[in-house]
C-alpha atoms as a PDB file:
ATOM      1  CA  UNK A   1       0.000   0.000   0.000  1.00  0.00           C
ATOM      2  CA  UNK A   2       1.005   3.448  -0.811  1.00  0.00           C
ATOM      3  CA  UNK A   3       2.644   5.190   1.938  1.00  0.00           C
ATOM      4  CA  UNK A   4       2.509   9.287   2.603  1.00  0.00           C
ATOM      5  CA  UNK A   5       4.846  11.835   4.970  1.00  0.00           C
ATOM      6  CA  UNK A   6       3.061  13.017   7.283  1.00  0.00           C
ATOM      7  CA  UNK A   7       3.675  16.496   7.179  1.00  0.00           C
ATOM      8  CA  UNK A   8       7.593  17.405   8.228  1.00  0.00           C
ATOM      9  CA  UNK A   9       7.631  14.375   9.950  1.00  0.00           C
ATOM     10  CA  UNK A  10       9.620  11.068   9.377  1.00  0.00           C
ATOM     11  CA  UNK A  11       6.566   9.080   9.856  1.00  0.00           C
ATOM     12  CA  UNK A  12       5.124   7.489   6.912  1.00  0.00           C
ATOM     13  CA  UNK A  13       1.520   6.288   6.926  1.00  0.00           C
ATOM     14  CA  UNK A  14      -0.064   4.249   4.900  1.00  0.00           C
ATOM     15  CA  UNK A  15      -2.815   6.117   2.563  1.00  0.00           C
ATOM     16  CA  UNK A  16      -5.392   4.152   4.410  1.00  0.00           C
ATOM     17  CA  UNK A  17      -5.181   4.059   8.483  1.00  0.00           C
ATOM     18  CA  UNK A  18      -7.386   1.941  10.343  1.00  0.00           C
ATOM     19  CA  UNK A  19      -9.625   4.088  13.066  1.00  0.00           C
ATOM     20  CA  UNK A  20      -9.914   1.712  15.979  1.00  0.00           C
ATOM     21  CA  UNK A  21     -12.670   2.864  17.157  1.00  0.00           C
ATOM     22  CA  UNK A  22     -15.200   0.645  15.897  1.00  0.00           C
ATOM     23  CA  UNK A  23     -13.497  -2.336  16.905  1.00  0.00           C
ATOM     24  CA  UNK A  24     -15.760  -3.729  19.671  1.00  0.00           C
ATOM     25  CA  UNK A  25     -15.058  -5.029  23.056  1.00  0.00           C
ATOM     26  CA  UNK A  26     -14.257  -8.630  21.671  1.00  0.00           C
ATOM     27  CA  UNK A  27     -10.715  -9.240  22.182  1.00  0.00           C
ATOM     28  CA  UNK A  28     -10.283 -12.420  19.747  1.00  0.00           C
ATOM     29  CA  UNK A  29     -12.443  -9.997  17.063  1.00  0.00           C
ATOM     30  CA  UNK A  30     -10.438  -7.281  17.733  1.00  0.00           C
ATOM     31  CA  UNK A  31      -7.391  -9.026  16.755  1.00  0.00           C
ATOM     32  CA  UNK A  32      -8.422 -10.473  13.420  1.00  0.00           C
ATOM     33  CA  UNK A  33      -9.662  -6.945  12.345  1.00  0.00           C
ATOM     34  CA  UNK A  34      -6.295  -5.484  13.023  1.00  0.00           C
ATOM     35  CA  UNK A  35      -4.082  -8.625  12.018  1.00  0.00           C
ATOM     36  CA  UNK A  36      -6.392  -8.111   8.118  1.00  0.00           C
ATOM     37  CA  UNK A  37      -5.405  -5.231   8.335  1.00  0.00           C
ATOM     38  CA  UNK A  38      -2.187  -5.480   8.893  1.00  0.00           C
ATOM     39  CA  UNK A  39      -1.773  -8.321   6.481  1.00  0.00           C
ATOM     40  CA  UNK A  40      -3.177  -5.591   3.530  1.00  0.00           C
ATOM     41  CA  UNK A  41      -0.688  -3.080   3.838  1.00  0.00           C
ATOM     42  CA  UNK A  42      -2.059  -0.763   6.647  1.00  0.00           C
ATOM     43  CA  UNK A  43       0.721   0.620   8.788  1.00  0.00           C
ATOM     44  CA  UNK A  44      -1.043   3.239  10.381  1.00  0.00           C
ATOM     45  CA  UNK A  45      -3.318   2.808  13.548  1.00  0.00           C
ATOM     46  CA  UNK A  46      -5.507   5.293  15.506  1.00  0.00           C
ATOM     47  CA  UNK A  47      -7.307   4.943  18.816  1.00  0.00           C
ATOM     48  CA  UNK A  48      -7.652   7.529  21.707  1.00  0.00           C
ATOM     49  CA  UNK A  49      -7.837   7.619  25.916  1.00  0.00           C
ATOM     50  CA  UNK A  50     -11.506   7.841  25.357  1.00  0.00           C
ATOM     51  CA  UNK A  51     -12.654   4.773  23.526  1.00  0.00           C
ATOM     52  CA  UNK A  52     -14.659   2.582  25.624  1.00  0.00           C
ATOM     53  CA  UNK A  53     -12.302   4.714  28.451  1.00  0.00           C
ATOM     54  CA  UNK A  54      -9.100   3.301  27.814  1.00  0.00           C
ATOM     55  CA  UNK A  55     -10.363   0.215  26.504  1.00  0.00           C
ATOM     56  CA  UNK A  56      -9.655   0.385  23.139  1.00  0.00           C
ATOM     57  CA  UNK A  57      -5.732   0.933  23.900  1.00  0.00           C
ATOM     58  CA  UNK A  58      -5.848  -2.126  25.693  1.00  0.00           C
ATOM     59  CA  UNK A  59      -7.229  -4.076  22.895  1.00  0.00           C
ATOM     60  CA  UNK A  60      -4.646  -1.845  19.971  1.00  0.00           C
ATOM     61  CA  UNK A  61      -1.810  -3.106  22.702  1.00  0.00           C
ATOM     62  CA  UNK A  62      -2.639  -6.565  23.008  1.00  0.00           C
ATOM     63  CA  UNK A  63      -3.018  -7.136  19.094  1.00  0.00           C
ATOM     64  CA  UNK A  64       0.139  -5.685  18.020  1.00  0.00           C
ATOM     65  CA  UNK A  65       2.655  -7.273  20.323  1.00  0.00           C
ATOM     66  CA  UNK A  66       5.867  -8.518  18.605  1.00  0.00           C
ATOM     67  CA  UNK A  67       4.490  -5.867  15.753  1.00  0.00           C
ATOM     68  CA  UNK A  68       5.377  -2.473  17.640  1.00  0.00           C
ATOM     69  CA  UNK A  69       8.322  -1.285  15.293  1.00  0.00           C
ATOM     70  CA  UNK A  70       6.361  -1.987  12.093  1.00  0.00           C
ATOM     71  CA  UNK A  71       3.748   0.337  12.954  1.00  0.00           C
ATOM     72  CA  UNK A  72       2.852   4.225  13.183  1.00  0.00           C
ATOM     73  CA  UNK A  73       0.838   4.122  16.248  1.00  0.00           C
ATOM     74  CA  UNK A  74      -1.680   7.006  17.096  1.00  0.00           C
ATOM     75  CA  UNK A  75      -3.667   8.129  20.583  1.00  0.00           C
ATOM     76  CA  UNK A  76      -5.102  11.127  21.672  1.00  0.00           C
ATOM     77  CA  UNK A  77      -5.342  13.091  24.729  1.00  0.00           C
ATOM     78  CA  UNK A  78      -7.182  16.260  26.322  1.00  0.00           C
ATOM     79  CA  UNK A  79     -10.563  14.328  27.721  1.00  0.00           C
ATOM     80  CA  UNK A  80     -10.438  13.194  31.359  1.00  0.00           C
ATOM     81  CA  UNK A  81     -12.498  10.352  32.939  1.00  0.00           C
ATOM     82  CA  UNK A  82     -12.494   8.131  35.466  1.00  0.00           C
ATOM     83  CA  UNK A  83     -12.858   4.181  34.317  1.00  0.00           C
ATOM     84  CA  UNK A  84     -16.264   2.942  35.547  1.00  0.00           C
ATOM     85  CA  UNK A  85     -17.914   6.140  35.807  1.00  0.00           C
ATOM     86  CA  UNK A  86     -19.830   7.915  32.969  1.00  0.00           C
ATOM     87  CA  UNK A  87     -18.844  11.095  31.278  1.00  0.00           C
ATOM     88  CA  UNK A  88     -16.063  12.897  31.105  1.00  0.00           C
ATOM     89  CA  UNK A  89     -14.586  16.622  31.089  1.00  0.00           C
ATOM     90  CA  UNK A  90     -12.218  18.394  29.422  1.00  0.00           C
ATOM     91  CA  UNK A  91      -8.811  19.367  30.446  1.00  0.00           C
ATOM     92  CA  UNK A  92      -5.771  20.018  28.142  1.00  0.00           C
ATOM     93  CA  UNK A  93      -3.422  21.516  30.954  1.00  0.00           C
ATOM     94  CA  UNK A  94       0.306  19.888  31.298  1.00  0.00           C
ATOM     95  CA  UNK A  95      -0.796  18.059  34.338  1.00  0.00           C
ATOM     96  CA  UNK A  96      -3.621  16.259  32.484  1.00  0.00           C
ATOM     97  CA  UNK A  97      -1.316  15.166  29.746  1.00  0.00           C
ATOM     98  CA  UNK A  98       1.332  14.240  31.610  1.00  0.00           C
ATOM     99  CA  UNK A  99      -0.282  11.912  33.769  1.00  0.00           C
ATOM    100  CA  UNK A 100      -2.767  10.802  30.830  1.00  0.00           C
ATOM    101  CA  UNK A 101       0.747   9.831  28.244  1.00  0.00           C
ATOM    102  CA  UNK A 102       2.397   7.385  30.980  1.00  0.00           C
ATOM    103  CA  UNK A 103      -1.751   5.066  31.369  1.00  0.00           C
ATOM    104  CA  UNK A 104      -1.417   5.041  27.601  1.00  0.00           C
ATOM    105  CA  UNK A 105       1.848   4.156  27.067  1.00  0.00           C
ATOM    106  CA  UNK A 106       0.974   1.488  30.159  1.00  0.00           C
ATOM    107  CA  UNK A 107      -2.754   0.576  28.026  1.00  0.00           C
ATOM    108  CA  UNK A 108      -0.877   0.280  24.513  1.00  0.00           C
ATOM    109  CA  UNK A 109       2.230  -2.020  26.250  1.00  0.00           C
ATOM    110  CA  UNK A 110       4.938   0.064  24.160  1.00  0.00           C
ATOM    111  CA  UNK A 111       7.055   2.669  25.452  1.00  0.00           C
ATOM    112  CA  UNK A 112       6.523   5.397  23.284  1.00  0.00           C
ATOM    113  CA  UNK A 113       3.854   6.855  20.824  1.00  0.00           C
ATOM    114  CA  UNK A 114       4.307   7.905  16.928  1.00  0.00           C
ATOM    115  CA  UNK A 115       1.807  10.839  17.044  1.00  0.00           C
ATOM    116  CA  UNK A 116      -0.215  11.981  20.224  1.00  0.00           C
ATOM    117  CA  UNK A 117      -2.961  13.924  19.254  1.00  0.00           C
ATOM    118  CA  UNK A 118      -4.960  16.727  21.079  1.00  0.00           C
ATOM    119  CA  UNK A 119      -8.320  14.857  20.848  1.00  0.00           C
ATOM    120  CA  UNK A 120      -9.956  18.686  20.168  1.00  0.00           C
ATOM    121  CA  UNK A 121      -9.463  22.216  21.522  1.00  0.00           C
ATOM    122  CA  UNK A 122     -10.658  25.786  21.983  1.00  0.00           C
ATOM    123  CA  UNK A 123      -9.888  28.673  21.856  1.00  0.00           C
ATOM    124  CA  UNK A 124     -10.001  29.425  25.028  1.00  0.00           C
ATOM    125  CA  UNK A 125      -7.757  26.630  26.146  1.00  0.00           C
ATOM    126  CA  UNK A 126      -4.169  27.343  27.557  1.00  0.00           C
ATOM    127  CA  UNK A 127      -2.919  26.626  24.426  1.00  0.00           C
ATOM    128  CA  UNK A 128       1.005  27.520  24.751  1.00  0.00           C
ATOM    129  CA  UNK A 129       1.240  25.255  27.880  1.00  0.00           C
ATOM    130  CA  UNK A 130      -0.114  22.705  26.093  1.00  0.00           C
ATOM    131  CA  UNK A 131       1.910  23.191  23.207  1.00  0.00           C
ATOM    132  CA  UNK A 132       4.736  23.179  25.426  1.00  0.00           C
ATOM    133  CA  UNK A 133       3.333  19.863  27.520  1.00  0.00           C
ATOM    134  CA  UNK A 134       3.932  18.038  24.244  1.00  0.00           C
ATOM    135  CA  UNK A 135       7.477  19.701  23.176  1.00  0.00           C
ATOM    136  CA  UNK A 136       8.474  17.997  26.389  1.00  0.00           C
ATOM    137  CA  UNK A 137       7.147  14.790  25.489  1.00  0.00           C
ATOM    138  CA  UNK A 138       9.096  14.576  22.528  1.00  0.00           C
ATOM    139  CA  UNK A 139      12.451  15.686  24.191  1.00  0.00           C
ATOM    140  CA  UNK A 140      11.735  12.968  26.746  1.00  0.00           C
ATOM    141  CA  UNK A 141      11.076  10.666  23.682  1.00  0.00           C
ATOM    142  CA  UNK A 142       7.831   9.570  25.185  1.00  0.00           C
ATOM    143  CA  UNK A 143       5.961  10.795  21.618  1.00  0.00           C
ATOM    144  CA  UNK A 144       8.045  11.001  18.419  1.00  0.00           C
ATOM    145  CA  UNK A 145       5.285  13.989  16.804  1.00  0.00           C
ATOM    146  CA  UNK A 146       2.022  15.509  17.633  1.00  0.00           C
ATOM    147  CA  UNK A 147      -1.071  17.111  16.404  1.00  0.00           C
ATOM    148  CA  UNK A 148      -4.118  18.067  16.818  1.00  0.00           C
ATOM    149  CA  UNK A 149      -7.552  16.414  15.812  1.00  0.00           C
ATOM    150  CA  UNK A 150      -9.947  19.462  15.258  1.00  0.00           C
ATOM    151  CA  UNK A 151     -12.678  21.044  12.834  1.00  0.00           C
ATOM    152  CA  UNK A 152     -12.100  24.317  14.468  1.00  0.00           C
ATOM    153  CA  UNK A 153     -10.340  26.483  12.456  1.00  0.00           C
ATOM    154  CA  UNK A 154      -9.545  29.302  14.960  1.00  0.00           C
ATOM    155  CA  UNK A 155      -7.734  26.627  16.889  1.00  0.00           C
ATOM    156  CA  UNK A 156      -6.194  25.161  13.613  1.00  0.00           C
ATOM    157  CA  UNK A 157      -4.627  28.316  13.033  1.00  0.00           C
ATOM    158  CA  UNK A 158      -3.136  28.886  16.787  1.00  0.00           C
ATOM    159  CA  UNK A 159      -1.678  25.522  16.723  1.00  0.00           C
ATOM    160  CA  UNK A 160      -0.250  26.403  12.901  1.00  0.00           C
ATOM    161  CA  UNK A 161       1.668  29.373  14.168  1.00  0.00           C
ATOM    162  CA  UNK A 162       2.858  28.294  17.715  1.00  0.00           C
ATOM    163  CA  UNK A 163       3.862  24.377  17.176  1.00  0.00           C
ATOM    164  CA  UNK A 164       5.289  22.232  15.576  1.00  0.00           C
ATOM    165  CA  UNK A 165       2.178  19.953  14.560  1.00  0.00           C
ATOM    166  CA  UNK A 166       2.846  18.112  11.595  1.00  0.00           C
ATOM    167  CA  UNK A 167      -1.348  16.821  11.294  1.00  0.00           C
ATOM    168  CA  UNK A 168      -4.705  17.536  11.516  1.00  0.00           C
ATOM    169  CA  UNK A 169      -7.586  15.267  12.152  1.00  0.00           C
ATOM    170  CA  UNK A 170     -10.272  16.569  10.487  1.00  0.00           C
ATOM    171  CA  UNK A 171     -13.779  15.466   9.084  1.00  0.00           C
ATOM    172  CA  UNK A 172     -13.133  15.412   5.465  1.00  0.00           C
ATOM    173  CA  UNK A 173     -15.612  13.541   2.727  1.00  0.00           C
ATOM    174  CA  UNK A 174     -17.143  14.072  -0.500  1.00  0.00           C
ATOM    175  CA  UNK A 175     -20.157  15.725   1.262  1.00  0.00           C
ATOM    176  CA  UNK A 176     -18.153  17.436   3.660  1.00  0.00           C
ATOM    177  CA  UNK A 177     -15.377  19.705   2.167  1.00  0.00           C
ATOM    178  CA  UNK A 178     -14.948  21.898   5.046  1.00  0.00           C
ATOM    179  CA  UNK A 179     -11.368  21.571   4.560  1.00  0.00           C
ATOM    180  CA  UNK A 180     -10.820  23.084   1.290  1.00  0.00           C
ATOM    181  CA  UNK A 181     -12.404  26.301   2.789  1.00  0.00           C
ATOM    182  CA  UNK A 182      -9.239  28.022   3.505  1.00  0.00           C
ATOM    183  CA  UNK A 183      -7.189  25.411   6.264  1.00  0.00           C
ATOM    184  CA  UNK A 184      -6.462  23.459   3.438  1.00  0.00           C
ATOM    185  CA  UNK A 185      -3.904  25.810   2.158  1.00  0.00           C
ATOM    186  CA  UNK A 186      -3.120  27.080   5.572  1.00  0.00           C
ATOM    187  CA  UNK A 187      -2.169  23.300   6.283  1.00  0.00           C
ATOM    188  CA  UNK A 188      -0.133  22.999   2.703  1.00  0.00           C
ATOM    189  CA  UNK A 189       1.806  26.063   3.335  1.00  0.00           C
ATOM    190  CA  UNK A 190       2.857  24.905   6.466  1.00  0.00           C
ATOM    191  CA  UNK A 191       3.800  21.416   5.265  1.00  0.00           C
ATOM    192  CA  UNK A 192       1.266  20.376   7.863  1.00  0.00           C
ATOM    193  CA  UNK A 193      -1.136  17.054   6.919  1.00  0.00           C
ATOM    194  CA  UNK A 194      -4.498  16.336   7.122  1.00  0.00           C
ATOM    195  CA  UNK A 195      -5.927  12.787   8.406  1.00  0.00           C
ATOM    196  CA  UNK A 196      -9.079  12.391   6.777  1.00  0.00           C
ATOM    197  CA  UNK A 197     -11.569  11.226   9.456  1.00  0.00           C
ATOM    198  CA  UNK A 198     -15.479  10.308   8.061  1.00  0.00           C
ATOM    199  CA  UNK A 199     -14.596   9.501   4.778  1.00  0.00           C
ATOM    200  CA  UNK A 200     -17.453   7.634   4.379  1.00  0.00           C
ATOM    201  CA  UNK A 201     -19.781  10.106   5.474  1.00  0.00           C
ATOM    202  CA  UNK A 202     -21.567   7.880   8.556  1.00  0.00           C
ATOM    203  CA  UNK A 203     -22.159   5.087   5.661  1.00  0.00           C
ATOM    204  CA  UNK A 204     -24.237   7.556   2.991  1.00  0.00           C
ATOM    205  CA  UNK A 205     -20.935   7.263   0.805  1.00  0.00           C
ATOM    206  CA  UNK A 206     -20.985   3.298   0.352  1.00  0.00           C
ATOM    207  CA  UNK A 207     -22.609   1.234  -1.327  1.00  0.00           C
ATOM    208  CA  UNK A 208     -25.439   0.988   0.743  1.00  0.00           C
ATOM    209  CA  UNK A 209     -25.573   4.482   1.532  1.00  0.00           C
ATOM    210  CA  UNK A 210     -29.631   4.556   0.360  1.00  0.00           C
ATOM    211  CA  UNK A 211     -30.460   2.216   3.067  1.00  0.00           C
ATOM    212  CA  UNK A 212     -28.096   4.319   5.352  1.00  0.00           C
ATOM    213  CA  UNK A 213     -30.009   7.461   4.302  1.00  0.00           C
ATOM    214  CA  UNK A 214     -33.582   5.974   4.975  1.00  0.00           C
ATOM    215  CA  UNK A 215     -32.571   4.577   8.213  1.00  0.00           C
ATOM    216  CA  UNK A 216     -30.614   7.557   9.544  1.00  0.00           C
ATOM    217  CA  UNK A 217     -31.255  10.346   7.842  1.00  0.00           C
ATOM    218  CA  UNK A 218     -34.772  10.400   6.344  1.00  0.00           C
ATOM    219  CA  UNK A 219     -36.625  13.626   6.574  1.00  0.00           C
ATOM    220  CA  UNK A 220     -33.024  15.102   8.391  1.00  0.00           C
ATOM    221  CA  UNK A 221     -30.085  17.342   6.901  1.00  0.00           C
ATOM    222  CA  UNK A 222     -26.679  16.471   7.002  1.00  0.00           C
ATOM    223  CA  UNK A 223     -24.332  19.481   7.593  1.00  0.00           C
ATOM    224  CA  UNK A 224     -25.867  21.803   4.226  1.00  0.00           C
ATOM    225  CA  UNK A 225     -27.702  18.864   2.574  1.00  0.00           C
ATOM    226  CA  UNK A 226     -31.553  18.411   3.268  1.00  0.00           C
ATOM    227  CA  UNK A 227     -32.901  15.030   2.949  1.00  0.00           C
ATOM    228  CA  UNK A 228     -33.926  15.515  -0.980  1.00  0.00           C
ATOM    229  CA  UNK A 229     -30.704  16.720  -2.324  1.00  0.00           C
ATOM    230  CA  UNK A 230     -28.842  13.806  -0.261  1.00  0.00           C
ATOM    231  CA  UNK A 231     -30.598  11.513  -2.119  1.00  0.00           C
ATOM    232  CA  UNK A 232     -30.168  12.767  -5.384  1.00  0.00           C
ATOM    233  CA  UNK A 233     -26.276  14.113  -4.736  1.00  0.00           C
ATOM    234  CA  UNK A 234     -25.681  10.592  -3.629  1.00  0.00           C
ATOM    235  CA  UNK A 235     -27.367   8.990  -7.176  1.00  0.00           C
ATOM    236  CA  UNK A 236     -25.253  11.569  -9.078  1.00  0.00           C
ATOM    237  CA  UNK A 237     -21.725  11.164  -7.232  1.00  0.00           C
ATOM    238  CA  UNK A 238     -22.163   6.979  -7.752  1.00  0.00           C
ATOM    239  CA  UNK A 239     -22.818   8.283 -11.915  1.00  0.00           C
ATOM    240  CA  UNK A 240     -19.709   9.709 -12.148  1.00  0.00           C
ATOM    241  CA  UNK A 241     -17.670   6.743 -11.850  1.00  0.00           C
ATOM    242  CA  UNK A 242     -20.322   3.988 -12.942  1.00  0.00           C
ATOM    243  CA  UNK A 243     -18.080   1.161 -13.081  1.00  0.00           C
ATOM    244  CA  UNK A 244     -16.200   1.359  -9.371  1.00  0.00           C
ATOM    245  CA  UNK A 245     -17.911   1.217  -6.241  1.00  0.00           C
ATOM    246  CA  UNK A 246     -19.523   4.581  -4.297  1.00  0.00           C
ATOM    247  CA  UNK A 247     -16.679   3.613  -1.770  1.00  0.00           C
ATOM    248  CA  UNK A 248     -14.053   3.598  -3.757  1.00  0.00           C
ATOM    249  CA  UNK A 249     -14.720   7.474  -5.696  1.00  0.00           C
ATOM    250  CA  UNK A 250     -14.873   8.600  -1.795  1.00  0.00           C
ATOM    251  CA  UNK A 251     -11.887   7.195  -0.618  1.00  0.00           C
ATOM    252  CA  UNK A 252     -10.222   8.319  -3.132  1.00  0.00           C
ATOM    253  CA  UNK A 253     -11.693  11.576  -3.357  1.00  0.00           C
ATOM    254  CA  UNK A 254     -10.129  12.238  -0.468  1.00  0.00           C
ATOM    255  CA  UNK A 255      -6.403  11.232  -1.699  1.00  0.00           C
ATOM    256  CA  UNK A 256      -6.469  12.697  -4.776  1.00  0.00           C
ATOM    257  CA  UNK A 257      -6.234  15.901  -2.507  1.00  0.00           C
ATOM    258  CA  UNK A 258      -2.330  15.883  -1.676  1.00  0.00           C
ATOM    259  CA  UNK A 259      -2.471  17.702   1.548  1.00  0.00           C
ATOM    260  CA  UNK A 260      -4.086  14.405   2.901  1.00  0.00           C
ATOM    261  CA  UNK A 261      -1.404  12.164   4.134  1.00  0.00           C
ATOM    262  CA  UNK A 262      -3.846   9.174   4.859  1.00  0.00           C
ATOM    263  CA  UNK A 263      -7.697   8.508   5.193  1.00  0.00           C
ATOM    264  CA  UNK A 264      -9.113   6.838   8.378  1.00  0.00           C
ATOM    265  CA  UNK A 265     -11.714   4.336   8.136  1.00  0.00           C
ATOM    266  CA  UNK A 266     -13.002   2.553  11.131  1.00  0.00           C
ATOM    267  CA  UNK A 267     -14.297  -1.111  10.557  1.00  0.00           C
ATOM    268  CA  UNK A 268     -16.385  -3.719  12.738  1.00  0.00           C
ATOM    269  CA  UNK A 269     -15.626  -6.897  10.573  1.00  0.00           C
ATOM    270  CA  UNK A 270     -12.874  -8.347   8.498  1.00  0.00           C
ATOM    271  CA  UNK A 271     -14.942  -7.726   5.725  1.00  0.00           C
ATOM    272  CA  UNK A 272     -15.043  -3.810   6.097  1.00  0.00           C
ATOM    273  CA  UNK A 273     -11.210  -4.034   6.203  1.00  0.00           C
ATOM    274  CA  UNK A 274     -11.245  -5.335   3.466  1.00  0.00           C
ATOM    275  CA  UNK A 275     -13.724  -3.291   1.038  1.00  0.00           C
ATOM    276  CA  UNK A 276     -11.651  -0.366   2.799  1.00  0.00           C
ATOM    277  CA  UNK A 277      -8.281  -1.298   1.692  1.00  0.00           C
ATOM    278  CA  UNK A 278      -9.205  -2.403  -1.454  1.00  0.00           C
ATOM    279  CA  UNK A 279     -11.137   1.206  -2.285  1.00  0.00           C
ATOM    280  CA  UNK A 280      -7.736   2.624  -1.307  1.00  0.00           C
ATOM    281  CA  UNK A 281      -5.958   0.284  -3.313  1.00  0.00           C
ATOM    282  CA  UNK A 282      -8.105   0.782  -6.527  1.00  0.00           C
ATOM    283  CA  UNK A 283      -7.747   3.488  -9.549  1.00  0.00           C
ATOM    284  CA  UNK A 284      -7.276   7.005  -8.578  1.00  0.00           C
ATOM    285  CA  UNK A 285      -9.753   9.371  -9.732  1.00  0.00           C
ATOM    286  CA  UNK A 286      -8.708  11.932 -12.800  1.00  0.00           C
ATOM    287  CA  UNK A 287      -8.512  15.623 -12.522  1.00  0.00           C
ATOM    288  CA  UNK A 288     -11.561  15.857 -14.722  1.00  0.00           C
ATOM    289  CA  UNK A 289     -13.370  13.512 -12.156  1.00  0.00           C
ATOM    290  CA  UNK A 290     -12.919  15.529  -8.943  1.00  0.00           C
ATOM    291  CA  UNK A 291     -13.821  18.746 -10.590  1.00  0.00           C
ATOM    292  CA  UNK A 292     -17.215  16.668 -11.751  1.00  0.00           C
ATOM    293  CA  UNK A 293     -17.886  16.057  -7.988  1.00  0.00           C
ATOM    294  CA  UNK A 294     -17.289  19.152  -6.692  1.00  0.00           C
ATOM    295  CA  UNK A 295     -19.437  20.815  -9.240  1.00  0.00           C
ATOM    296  CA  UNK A 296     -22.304  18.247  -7.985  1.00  0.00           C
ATOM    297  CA  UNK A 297     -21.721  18.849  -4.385  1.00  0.00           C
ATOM    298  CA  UNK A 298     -21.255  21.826  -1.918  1.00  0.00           C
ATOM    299  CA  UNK A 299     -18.388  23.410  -0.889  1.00  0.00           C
ATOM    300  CA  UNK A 300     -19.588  23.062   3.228  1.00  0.00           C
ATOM    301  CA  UNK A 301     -18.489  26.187   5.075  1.00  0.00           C
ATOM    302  CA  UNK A 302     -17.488  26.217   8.909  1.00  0.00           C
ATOM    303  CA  UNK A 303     -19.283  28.911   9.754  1.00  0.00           C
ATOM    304  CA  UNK A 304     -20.659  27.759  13.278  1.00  0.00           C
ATOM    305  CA  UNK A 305     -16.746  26.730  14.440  1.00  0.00           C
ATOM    306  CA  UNK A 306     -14.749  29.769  13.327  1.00  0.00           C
END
């Protein structure tokens, strides 16, 4: 599989991460989903503190053992909890991350992490400490990079001029191209990558994205899209490349953009590994093709995050 740099880094990602998310509380499951992908190229893993409340590193740890120095392993901070109990609140100060890095590092059984993400951000946060809390960290060699994960483009841009993030996690799909609004080239200039997050657009973007629309969506607007021109934006966005699948024109949608250094897809099953990685894999859409898309779809704006 095609590997990217991410940003100024020396990490290289494969195009197509897996977002662990979705994998379930089923260790033995777990496993198999991560060993597929594994076994199809994907180098790139990303979980966070918060899944199922620490959870989810456990289960990324366990899987990968004897497999640590193949991988580029991700995690993100900034949300505190307390196992057992429900919620959580958040806290991006130095003392939060500090303590938070060393139960990851414990959760994921590895002694360091490839890129420890801010797991979101405001503007009113104390945003040069916690710039500062992960300078440390990489001095101390617990983290070898960091970024953020963030739609917020008023944060994007403090982080862009203060750090040394070399990503973004953003929510990035054919139906939502809040991205190309103006971080986009922000991001390029910078030599700063995005991580495509939602590339699939909650399901509407495969190829059963009419049942996903009924079921989830019907009578509701996603982002600028009411229910009528989903349905039809979705009909014409499958016409445009006829003869590959709905998922493979979004996932590739996404990396024909070359500020994206890799598009994360969560999967439940095997089998969504594999439709994943093989819409990764498959033929990259022509110039002539994007430009049809975004002529049938809406450039989104951010206009309730700036």
């Amino acid at each position: 599989m095609e590997k990217r740099r991410l940003g100024r880094s020396d990490l290289l990602v494969s195009v197509m991460g897996l977002g662990c998310m979705s994998l379930g509380q089923d260790k033995e499951k777990a496993k198999s989903i991560i060993d597929e992908a594994l076994e199809q190229g994907v180098n790139y893993l990303d979980t966070a503190d918060l899944y199922d409340f620490g959870t989810n590193e456990e289960l990324v740890g366990e899987a990968i053992k004897g497999r640590r120095k193949d991988l580029i392993l991700a995690t993100k901070v900034g949300n505190k909890f307390e196992k057992g109990k429900e919620g959580w609140t958040w806290d991006p100060s130095k003392a939060h991350i500090k303590e938070s890095v060393k139960k990851s590092l414990q959760r994921l059984q590895t002694d360091y992490i490839d890129l420890y993400q801010l797991h979101g951000g405001t503007i009113e946060d104390p945003i040069d400490e916690t710039i500062e809390t992960f300078e440390e960290l990489k001095k101390e060699g617990l983290i070898r990079e960091y970024g953020i994960s963030s739609i917020r483009p008023n944060v994007i841009r403090e982080y862009v001029e203060k750090s040394s993030i070399v990503s973004v996690m953003m929510q990035y799909s054919i139906l939502d191209r809040r991205p190309e609004e103006s971080i986009e080239d922000l991001l390029a200039e910078h030599n700063i990558s995005i991580v495509a997050r939602g590339p699939l657009a909650k399901g509407l973007l495969t190829s059963r994205g009419t049942d996903q629309l009924q079921r989830k969506f019907y009578n509701k607007d996603y982002l600028d899209y009411k229910y009528e021109d989903l349905e039809r934006t979705i009909l014409h966005i499958a016409n445009v490349r006829p003869t590959h699948s709905l998922e493979q024109t979004a996932l590739q949608y996404c990396l024909h953009n070359k500020a994206v250094a890799s598009v994360i897809a969560g999967a439940s099953s095997v089998e969504q590994v594999l439709s994943n990685t093989t819409a990764a894999g498959s033929l990259p859409l022509k110039d002539s093709e994007v430009a049809d898309i975004k002529r049938l779809t809406k450039a989104n704006q951010y206009e309730s995050h700036r």
